[in-house]
Protein backbone atom coordinates (compact mmCIF):
# COMPACT_ATOMS: atom_id res chain seq x y z
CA UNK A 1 -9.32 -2.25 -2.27
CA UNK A 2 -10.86 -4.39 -4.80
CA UNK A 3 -14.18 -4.05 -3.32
CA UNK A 4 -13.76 -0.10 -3.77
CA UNK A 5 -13.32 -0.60 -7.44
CA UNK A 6 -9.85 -0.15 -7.79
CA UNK A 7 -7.27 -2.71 -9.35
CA UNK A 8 -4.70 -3.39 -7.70
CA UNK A 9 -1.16 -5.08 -8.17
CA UNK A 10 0.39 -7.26 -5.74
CA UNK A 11 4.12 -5.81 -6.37
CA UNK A 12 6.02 -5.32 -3.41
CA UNK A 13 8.67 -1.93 -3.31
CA UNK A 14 10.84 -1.33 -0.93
CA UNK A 15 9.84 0.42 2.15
CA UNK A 16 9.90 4.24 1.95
CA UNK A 17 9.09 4.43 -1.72
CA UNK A 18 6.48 7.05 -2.49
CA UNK A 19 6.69 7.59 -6.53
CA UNK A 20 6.32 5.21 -9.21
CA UNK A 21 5.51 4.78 -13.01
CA UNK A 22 2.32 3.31 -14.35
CA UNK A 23 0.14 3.46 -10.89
CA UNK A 24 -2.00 6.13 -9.53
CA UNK A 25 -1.39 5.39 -6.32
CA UNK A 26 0.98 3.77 -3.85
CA UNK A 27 -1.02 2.46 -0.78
CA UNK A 28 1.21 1.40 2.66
CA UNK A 29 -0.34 0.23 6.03
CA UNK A 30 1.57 -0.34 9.56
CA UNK A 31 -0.87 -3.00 11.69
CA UNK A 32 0.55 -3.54 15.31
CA UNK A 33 -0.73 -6.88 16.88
CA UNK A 34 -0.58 -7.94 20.62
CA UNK A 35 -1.70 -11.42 22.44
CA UNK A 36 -4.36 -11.57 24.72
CA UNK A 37 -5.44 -15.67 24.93
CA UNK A 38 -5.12 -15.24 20.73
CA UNK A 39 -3.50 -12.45 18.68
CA UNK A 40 -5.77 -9.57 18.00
CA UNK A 41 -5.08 -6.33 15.92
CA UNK A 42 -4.46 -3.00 18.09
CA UNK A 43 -3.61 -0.64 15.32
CA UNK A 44 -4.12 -0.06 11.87
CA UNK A 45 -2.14 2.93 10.04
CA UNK A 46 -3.46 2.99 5.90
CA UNK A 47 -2.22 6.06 3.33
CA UNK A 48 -2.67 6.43 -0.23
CA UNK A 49 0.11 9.00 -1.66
CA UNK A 50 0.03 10.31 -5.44
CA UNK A 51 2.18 8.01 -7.53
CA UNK A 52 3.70 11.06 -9.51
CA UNK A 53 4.52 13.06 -6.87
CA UNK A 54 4.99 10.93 -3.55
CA UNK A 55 2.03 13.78 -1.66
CA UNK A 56 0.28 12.00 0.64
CA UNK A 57 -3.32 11.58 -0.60
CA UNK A 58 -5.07 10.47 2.92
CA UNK A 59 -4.63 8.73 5.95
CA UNK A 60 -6.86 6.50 7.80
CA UNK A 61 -6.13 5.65 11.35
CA UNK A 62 -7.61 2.94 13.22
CA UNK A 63 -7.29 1.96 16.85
CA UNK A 64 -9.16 -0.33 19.20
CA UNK A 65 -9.53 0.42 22.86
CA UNK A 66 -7.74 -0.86 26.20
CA UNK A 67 -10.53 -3.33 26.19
CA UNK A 68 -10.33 -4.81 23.34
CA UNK A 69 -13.33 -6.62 21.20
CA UNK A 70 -11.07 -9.04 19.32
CA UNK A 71 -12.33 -7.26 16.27
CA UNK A 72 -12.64 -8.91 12.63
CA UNK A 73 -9.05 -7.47 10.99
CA UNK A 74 -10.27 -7.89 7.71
CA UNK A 75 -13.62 -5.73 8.63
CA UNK A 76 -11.62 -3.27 9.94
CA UNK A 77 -9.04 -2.82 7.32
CA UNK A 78 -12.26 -2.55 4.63
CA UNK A 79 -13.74 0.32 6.77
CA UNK A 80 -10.52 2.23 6.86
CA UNK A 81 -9.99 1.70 3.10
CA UNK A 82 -13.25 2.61 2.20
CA UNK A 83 -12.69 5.69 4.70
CA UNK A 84 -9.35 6.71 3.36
CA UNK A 85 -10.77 6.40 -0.62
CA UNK A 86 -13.88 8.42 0.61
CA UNK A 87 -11.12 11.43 1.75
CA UNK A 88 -9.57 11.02 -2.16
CA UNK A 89 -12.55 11.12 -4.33
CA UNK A 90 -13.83 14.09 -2.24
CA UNK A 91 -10.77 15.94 -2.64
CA UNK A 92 -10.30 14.70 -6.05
CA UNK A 93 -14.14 16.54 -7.53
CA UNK A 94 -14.02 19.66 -9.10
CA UNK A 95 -15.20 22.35 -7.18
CA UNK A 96 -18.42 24.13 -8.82
């Protein structure tokens, strides 16, 4: 997220929580991992809800195929973040 040009701080909250004070926005992610000869990501679940209000914001969704590429996680993760912010800031523009 930092490479999007956000800030971001590394406090964890306990699971379910969709409002707080003094943040935008509250990110989660679910990533599901199997084992095939080494441990490779299968899903990737990212949303961004409104830290006022708990409304989700966006989801990105990511999911690799039955044959699987052994894909970089961290590559992956940065493409659905940049995805997912590219959903906010074009629903966050004022309309003309």
């Amino acid at each position: 997220m930092t490479k999007e040009g956000l800030s971001v701080r590394g406090k964890l909250l306990p699971a379910g929580t969709k409002t707080a004070k003094d943040v935008d926005a509250l990110v989660s992610y679910v990533d599901v991992w199997r084992w095939d000869i080494v441990m490779y990501m299968k899903n990737l679940t990212v949303k961004f809800h409104d830290a006022d209000t708990g409304d989700l914001l966006a989801i990105g969704e990511w999911s690799d195929s039955a044959f699987h590429g052994f894909r970089d996680a961290k590559l992956v993760m940065e493409g659905v973040v940049a995805e997912v912010l590219a959903k906010v800031r074009a629903s966050a523009k004022p309309e003309k």
